[in-house]
Protein backbone atom coordinates (compact mmCIF):
# COMPACT_ATOMS: atom_id res chain seq x y z
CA UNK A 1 97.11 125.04 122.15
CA UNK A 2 100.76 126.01 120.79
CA UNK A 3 104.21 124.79 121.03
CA UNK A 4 107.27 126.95 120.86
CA UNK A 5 110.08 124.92 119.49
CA UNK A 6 112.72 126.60 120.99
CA UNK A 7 111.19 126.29 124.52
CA UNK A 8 109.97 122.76 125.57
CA UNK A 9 108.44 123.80 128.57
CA UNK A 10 105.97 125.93 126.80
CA UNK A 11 104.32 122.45 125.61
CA UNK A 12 103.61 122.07 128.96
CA UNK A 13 101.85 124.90 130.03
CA UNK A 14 98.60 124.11 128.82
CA UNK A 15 98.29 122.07 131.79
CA UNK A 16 97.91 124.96 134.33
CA UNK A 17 94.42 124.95 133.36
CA UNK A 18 91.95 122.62 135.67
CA UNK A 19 89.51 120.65 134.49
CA UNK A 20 86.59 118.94 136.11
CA UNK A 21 87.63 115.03 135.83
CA UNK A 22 84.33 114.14 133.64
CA UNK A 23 83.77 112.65 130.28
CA UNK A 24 82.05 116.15 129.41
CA UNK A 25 85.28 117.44 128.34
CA UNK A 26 85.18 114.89 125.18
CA UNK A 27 82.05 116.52 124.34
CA UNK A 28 84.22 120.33 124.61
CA UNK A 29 86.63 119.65 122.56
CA UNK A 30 84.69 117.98 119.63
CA UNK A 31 82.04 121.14 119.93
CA UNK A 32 85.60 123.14 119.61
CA UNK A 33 86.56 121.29 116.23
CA UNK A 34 83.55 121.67 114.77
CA UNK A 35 83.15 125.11 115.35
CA UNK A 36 86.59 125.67 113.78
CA UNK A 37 85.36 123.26 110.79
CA UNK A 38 82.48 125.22 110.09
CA UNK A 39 81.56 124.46 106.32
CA UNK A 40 85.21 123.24 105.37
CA UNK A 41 85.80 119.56 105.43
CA UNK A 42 88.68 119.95 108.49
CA UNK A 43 90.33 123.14 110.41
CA UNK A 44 93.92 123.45 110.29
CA UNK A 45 96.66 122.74 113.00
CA UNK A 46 97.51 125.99 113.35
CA UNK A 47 93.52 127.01 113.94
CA UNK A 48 93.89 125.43 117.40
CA UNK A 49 93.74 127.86 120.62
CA UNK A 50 94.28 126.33 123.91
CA UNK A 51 91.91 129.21 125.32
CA UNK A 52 88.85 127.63 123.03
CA UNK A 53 89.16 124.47 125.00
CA UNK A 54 90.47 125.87 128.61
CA UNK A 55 88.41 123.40 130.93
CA UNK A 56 89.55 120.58 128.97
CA UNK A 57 93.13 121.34 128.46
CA UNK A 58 94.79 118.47 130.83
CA UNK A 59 93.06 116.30 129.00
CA UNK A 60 93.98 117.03 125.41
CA UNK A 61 96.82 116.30 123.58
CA UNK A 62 97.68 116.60 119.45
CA UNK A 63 99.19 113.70 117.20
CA UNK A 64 101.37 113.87 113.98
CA UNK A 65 100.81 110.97 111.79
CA UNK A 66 104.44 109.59 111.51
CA UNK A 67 104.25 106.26 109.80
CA UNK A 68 100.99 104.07 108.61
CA UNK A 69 98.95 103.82 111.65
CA UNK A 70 101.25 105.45 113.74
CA UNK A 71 101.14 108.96 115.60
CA UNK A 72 102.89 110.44 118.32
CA UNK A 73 102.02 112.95 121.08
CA UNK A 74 103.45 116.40 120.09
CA UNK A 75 101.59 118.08 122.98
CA UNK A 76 100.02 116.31 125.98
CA UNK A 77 97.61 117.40 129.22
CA UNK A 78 98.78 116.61 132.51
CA UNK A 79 96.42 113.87 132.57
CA UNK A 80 98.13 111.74 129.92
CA UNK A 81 101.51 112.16 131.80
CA UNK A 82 99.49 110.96 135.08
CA UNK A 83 98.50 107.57 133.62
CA UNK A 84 102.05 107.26 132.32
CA UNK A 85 103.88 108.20 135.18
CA UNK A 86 106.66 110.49 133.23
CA UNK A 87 106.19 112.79 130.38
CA UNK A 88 104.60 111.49 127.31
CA UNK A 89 105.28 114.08 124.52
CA UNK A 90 107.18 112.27 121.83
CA UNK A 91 105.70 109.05 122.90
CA UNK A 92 102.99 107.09 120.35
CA UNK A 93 99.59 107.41 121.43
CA UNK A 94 99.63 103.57 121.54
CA UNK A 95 101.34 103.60 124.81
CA UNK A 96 98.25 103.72 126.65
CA UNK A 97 96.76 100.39 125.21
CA UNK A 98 97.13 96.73 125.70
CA UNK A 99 99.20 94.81 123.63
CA UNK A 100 96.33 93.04 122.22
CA UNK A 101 94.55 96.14 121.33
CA UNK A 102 97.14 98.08 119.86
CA UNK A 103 96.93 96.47 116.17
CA UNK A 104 93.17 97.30 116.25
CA UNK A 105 93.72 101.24 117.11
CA UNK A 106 96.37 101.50 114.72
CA UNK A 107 94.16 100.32 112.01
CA UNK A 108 91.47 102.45 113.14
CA UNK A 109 93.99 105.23 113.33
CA UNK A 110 95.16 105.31 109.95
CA UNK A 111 91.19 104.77 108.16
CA UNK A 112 90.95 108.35 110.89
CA UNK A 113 93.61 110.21 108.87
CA UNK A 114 92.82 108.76 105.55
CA UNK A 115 89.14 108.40 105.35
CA UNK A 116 88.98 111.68 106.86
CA UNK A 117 86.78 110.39 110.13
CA UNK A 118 86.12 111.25 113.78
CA UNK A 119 86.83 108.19 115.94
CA UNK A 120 85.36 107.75 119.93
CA UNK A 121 87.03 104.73 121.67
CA UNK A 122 85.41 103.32 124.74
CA UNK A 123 88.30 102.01 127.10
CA UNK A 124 88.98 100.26 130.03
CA UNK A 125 92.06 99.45 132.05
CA UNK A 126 93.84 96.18 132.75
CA UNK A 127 92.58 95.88 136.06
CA UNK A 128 88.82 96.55 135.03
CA UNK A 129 89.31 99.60 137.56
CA UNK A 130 88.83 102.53 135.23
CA UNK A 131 86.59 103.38 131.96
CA UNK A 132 88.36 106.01 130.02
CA UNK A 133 86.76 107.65 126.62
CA UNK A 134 88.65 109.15 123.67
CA UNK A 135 87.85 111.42 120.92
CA UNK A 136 90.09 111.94 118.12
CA UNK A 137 89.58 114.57 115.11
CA UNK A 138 91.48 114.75 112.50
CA UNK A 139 93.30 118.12 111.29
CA UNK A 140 95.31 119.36 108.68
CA UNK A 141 98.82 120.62 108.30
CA UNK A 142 99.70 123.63 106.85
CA UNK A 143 100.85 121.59 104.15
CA UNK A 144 97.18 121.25 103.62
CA UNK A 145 98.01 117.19 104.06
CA UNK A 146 95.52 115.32 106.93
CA UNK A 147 98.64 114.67 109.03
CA UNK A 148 97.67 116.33 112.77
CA UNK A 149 94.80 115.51 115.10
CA UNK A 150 93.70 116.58 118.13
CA UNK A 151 92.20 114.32 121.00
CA UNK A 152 90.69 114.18 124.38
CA UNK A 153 91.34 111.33 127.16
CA UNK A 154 89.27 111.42 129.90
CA UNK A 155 89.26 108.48 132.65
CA UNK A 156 87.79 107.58 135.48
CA UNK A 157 88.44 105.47 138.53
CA UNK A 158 91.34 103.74 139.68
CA UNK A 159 94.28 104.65 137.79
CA UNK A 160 96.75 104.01 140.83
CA UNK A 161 99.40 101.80 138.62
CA UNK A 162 101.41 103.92 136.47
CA UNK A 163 101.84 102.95 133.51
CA UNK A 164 98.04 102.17 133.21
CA UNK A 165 97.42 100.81 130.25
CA UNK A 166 93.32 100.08 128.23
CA UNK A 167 91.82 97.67 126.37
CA UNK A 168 89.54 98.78 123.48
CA UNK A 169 85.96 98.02 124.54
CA UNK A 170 84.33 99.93 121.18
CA UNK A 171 85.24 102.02 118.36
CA UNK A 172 82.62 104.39 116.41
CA UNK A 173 84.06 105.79 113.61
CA UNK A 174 81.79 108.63 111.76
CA UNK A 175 83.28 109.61 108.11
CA UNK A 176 83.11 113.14 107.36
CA UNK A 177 81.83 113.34 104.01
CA UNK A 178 78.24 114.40 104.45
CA UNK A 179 75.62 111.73 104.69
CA UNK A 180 77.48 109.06 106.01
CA UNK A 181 76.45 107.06 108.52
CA UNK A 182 78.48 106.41 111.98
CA UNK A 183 80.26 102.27 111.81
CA UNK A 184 80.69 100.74 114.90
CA UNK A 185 83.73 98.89 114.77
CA UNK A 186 83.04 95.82 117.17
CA UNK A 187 83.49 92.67 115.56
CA UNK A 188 80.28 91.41 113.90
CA UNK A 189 79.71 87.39 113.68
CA UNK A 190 79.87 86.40 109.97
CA UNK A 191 76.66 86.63 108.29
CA UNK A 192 75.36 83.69 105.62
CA UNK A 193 75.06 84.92 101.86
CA UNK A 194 71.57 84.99 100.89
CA UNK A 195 70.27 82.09 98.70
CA UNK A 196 70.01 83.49 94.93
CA UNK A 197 67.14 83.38 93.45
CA UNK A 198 66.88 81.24 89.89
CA UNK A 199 66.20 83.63 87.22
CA UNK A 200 64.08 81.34 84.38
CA UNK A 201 65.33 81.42 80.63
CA UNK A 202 63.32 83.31 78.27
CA UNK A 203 63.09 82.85 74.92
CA UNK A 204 62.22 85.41 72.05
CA UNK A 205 61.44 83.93 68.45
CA UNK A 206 60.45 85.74 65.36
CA UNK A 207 58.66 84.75 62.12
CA UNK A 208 60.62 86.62 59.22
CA UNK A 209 60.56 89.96 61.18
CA UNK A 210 61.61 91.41 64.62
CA UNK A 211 58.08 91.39 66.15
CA UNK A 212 58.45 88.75 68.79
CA UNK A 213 55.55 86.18 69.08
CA UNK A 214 54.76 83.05 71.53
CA UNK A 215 54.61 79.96 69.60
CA UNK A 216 52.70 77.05 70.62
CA UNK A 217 53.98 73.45 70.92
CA UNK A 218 51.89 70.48 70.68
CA UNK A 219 53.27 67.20 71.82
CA UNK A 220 51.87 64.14 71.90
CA UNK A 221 51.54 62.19 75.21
């Protein structure tokens, strides 16, 4: 995947692959990343090559962190533009979500770039019509700053209204650092503190020395 600055419609050609429309491209492009990881914490941007991912490519896309929690599309699949209706490079990834969920993806967004973390989103449209899944994996600049990512959106069903827009239904998010354990990020009930348990009072006395003894007390009744 590249982008010639000079040349906007270059950003475009790595739609002229096809893709079959299944979630198994998710599972492509994360198998990409992590080959390029290998033993380093995250590849690099410029590691990326649209040919490692070629059955996947319309439904890819890379961000660049811009603000806290925000990111926008620097390249996009044909996909992304289909669910939009119009181009969507320059746009924030947010414009495929709900109002209501857009607070809760930026939020997860941000712990993505700064934790570092992989995130998978489960989705589904307004309508209820379409599921969609979402991978995103974060990257570095050559800056060496954990400011790029690249993602996969895959849907499927009825995506007839342009713009179509998704609720979040679930967010895993699985920290890098080795050992860590994958959070799901649906919202939990509150859960009671446990009772603490009283901790008696003991009491050390001495007779002339540091050798501590138990002394008896007699009382009368």
């Amino acid at each position: 995947m590249y982008e010639h600055p000079k040349d906007p419609q270059n950003i475009v050609k790595l739609n002229d692959f096809h893709a079959h429309h299944s979630f198994s491209a998710i599972a492509q492009v994360e198998a990409y990343w992590e080959g390029l990881r290998q033993d380093r914490l995250l590849p690099k941007r410029s590691d990326i090559d649209p040919r490692g991912i070629e059955a996947a490519l319309e439904y890819a896309f890379i961000l660049e962190r811009v603000a806290p929690g925000v990111a926008r599309m620097r390249i996009a699949g044909s996909h992304l533009s289909d669910l939009m209706g119009m181009e969507v490079r320059g746009m924030p990834i947010t414009a495929f979500l709900s109002t209501e969920s857009r607070r809760r993806f930026s939020d997860t967004l941000e712990e993505l770039f700064s934790t570092p973390a992989v995130g998978t989103l489960a989705l589904r449209n307004e309508t209820g019509a379409a599921e969609g899944r979402m991978v995103l994996l974060p990257l570095k600049s050559d800056m060496g700053d954990v400011t790029r990512m690249l993602g996969c959106f895959v849907t499927k069903g009825d995506i007839a209204a342009d713009p179509c827009r998704f609720n979040i239904e679930d967010i895993q998010v699985r920290p890098l650092m080795a050992q860590q354990p994958v959070f799901d990020r649906a919202p939990q009930p509150p859960v009671a503190d446990a009772p603490k348990a009283q901790r008696p009072v003991r009491q050390q006395c001495t007779d002339g020395g540091s050798v501590p003894y138990l002394r008896l007390v007699k009382s009368d009744s």
